[in-house]
Protein backbone atom coordinates (compact mmCIF):
# COMPACT_ATOMS: atom_id res chain seq x y z
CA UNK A 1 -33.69 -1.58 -26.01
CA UNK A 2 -32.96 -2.15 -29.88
CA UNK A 3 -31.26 1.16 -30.52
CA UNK A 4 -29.17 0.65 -27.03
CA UNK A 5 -28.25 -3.23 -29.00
CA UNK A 6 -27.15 -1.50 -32.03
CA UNK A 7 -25.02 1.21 -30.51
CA UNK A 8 -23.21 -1.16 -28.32
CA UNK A 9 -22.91 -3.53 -31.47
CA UNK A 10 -21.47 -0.91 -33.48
CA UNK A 11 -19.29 0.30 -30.94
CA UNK A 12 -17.91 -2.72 -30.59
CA UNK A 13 -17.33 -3.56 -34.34
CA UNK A 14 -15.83 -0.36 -34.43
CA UNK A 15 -13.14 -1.43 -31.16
CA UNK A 16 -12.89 -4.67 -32.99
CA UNK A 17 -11.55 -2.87 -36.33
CA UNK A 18 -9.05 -0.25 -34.68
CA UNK A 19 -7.98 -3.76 -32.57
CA UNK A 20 -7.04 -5.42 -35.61
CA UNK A 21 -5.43 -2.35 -37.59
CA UNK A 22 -3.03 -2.18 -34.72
CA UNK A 23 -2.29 -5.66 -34.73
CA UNK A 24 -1.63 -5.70 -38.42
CA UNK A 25 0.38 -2.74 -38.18
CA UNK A 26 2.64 -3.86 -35.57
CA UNK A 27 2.82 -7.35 -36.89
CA UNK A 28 4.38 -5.20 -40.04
CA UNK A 29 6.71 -2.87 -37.91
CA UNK A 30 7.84 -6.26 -36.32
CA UNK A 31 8.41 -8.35 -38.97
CA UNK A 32 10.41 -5.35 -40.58
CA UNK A 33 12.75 -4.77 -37.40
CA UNK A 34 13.74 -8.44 -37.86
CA UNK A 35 14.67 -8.18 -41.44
CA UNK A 36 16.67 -5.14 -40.52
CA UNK A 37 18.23 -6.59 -37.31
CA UNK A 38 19.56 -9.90 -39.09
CA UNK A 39 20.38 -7.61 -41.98
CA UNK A 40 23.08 -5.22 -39.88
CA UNK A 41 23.25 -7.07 -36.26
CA UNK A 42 26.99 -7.50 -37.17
CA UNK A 43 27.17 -3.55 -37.45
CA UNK A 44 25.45 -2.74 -34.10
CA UNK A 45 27.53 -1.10 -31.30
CA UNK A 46 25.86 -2.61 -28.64
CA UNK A 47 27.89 -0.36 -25.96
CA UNK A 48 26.07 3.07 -27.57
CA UNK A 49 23.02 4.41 -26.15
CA UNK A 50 20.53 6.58 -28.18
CA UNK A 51 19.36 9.84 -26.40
CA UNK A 52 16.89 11.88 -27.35
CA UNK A 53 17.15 15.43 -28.42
C-alpha cells in the first residue's frame, strides 16, 4: 500500500511540474505575441493567408 502511495504521489508531482512548465512557457510565448502584435499591427495585411510548404 505505501509503495502504491508513493508512486502515485510521485507521478503526480511529476504531472504537476510538466503542468506548470507549459503554463509558464506559454504564458511567455503569449506575452511575447502581444509585444510583437502592438509593435507591427499597423504593418499586418490582414487580407494574406499563410500556407504551409
Amino acid at each position: 500500500f505505501f509503495i502504491e502511495f508513493k508512486e502515485k504521489s510521485r507521478l503526480f508531482k511529476t504531472t504537476t511540474q510538466i503542468s506548470h512548465e507549459l503554463k509558464e512557457s506559454s504564458t511567455i510565448i503569449k506575452g511575447y505575441s502581444q509585444i510583437l502584435f502592438e509593435d507591427f499591427k499597423d504593418k499586418l495585411d490582414w487580407g494574406s493567408s499563410f500556407e504551409s510548404n
